[in-house]
C-alpha atoms as a PDB file:
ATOM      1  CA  UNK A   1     -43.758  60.952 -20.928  1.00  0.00           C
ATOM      2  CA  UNK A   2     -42.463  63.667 -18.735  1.00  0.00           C
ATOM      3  CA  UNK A   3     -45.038  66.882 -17.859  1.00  0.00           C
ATOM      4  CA  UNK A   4     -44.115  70.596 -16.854  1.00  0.00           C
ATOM      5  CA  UNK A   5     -45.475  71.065 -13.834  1.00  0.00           C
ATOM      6  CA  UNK A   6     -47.035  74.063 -13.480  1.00  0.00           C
ATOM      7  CA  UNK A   7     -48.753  73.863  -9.860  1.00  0.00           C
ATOM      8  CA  UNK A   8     -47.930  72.170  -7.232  1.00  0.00           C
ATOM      9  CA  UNK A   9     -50.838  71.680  -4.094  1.00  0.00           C
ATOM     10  CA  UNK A  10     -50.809  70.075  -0.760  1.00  0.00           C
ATOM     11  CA  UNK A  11     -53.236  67.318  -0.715  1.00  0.00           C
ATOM     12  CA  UNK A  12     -55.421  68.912   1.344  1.00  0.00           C
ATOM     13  CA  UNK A  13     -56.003  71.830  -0.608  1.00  0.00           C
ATOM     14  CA  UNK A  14     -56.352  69.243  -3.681  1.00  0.00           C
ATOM     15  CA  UNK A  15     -59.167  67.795  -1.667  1.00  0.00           C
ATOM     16  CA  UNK A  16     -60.750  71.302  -1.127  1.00  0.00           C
ATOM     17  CA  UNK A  17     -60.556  72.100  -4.355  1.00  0.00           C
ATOM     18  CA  UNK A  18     -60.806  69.360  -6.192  1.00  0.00           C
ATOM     19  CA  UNK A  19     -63.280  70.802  -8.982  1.00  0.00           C
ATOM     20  CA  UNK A  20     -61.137  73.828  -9.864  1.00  0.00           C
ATOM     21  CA  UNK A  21     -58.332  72.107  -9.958  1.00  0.00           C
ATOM     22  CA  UNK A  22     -59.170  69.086 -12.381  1.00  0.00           C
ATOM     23  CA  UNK A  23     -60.699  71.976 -14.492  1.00  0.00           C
ATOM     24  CA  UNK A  24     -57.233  73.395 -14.865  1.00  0.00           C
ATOM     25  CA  UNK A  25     -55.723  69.990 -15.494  1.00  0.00           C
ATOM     26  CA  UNK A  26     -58.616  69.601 -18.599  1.00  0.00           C
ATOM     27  CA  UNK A  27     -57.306  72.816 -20.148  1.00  0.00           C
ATOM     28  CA  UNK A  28     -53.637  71.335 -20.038  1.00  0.00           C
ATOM     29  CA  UNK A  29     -52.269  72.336 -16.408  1.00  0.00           C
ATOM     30  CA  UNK A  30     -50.509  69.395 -15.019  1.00  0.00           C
ATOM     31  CA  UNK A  31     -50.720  69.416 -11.034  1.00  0.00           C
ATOM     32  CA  UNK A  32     -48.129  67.734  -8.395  1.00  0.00           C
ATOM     33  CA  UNK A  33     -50.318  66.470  -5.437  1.00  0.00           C
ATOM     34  CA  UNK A  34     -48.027  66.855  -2.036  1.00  0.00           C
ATOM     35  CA  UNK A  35     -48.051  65.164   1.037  1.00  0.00           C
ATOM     36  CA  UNK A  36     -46.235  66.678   4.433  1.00  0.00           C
ATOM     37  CA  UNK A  37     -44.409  68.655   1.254  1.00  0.00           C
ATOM     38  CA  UNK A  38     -43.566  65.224  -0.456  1.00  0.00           C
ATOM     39  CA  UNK A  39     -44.953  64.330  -3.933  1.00  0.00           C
ATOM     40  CA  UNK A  40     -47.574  61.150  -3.955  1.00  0.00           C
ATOM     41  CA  UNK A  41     -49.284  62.213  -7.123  1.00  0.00           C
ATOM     42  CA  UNK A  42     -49.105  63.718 -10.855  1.00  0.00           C
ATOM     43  CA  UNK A  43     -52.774  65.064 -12.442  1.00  0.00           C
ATOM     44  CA  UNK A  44     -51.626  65.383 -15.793  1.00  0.00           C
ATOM     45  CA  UNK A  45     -54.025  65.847 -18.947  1.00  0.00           C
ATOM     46  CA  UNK A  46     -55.139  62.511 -20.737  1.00  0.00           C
ATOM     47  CA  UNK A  47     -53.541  61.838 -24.264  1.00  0.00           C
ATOM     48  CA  UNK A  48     -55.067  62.932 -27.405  1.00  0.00           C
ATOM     49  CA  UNK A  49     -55.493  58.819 -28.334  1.00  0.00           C
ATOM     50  CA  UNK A  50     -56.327  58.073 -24.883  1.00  0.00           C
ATOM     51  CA  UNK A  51     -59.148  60.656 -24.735  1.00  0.00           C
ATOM     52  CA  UNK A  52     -60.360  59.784 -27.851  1.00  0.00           C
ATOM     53  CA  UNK A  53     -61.293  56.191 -27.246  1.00  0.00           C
ATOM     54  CA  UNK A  54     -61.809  55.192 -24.008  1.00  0.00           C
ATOM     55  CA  UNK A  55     -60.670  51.357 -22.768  1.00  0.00           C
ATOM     56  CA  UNK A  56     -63.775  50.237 -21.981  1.00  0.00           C
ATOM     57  CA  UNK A  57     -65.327  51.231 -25.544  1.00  0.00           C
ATOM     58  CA  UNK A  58     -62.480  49.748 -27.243  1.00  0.00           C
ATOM     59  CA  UNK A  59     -63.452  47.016 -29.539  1.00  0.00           C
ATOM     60  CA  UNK A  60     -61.998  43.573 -27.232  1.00  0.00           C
ATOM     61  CA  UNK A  61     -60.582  40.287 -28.694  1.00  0.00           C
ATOM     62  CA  UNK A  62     -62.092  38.263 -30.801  1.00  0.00           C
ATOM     63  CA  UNK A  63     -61.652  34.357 -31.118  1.00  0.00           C
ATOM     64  CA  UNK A  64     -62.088  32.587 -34.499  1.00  0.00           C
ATOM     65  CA  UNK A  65     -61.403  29.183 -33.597  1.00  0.00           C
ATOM     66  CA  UNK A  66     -62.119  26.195 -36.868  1.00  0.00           C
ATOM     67  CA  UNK A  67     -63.623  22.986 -35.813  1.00  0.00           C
ATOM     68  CA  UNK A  68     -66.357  21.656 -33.288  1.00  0.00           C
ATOM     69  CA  UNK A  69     -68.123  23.698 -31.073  1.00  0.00           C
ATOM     70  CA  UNK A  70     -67.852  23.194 -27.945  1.00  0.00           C
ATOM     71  CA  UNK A  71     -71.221  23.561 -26.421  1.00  0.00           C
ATOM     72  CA  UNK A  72     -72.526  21.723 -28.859  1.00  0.00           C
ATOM     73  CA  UNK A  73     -69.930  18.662 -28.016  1.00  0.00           C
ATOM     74  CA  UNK A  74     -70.910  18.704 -23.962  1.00  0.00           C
ATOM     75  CA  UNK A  75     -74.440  18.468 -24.996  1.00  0.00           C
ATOM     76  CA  UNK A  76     -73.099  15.407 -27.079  1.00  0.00           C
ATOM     77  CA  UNK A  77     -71.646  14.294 -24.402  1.00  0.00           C
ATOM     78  CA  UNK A  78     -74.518  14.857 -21.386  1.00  0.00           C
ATOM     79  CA  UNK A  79     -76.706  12.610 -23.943  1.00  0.00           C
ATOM     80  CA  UNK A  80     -74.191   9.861 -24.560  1.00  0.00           C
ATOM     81  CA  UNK A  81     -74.014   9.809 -20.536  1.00  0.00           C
ATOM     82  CA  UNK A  82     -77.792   9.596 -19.883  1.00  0.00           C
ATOM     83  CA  UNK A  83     -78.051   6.781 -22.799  1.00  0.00           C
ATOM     84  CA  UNK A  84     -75.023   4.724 -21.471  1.00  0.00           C
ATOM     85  CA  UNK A  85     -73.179   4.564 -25.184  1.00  0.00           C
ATOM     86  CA  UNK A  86     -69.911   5.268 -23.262  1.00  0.00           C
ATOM     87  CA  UNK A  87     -67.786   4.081 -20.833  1.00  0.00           C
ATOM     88  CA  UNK A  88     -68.335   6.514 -18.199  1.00  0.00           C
ATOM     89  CA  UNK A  89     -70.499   5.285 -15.200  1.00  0.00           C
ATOM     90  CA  UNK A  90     -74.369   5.458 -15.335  1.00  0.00           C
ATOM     91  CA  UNK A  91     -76.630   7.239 -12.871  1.00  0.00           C
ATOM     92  CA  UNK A  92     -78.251   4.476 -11.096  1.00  0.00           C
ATOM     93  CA  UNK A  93     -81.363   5.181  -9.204  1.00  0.00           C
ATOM     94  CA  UNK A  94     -82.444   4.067  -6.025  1.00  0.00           C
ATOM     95  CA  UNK A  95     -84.403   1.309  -4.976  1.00  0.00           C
ATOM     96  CA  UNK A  96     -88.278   2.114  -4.371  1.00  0.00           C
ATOM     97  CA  UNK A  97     -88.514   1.161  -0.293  1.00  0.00           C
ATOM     98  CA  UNK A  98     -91.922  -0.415   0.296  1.00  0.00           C
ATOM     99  CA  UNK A  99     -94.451   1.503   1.949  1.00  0.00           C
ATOM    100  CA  UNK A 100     -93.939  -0.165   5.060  1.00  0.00           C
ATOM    101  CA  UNK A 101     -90.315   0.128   5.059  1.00  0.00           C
ATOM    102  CA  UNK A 102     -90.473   4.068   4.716  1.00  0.00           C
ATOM    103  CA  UNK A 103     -93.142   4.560   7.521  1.00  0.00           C
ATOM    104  CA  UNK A 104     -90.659   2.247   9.989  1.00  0.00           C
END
């Protein structure tokens, strides 16, 4: 999408007057940012569409996915572990030390 550029302003002076500046790019004014007199930057108006709904409002993707849910099948799973119904290896617990064996 190409802009006319209407002013062009050393970055300093785009730092100094920021404010003034953006409020001429809102009414339409595109502005060329320059550095030691070489371009680094284009202010340029936002689109009608891209003004009107910002990114971060727009509605994101949703996933419809058919079939099991997953939480539901790793809470399955957690309990089958704890019970032992499947192959995977059981938590076994410790030994109880007798008294005398913990105080040394």
């Amino acid at each position: 999408m190409m802009y006319k550029i209407m002013k062009q302003v050393s970055f300093s002076e785009f730092r100094r007057n920021a404010a003034s500046l953006l409020d001429a790019v809102e009414q339409g004014e595109t502005i060329r940012v320059l550095r030691h007199g070489k371009p680094i930057a284009e202010v340029v108006p936002l689109s009608a569409t891209a003004a009107a709904t910002l990114s971060w409002k727009r509605p994101g993707l949703h996933l419809d996915v058919t079939g099991v849910s997953l939480s539901r099948e790793i809470l399955r799973e957690r309990a089958r572990e704890e019970h032992g119904t499947t192959g995977a290896p059981r938590r076994i617990k410790p030994a109880k030390r007798s008294r005398a064996a913990r105080l040394g």
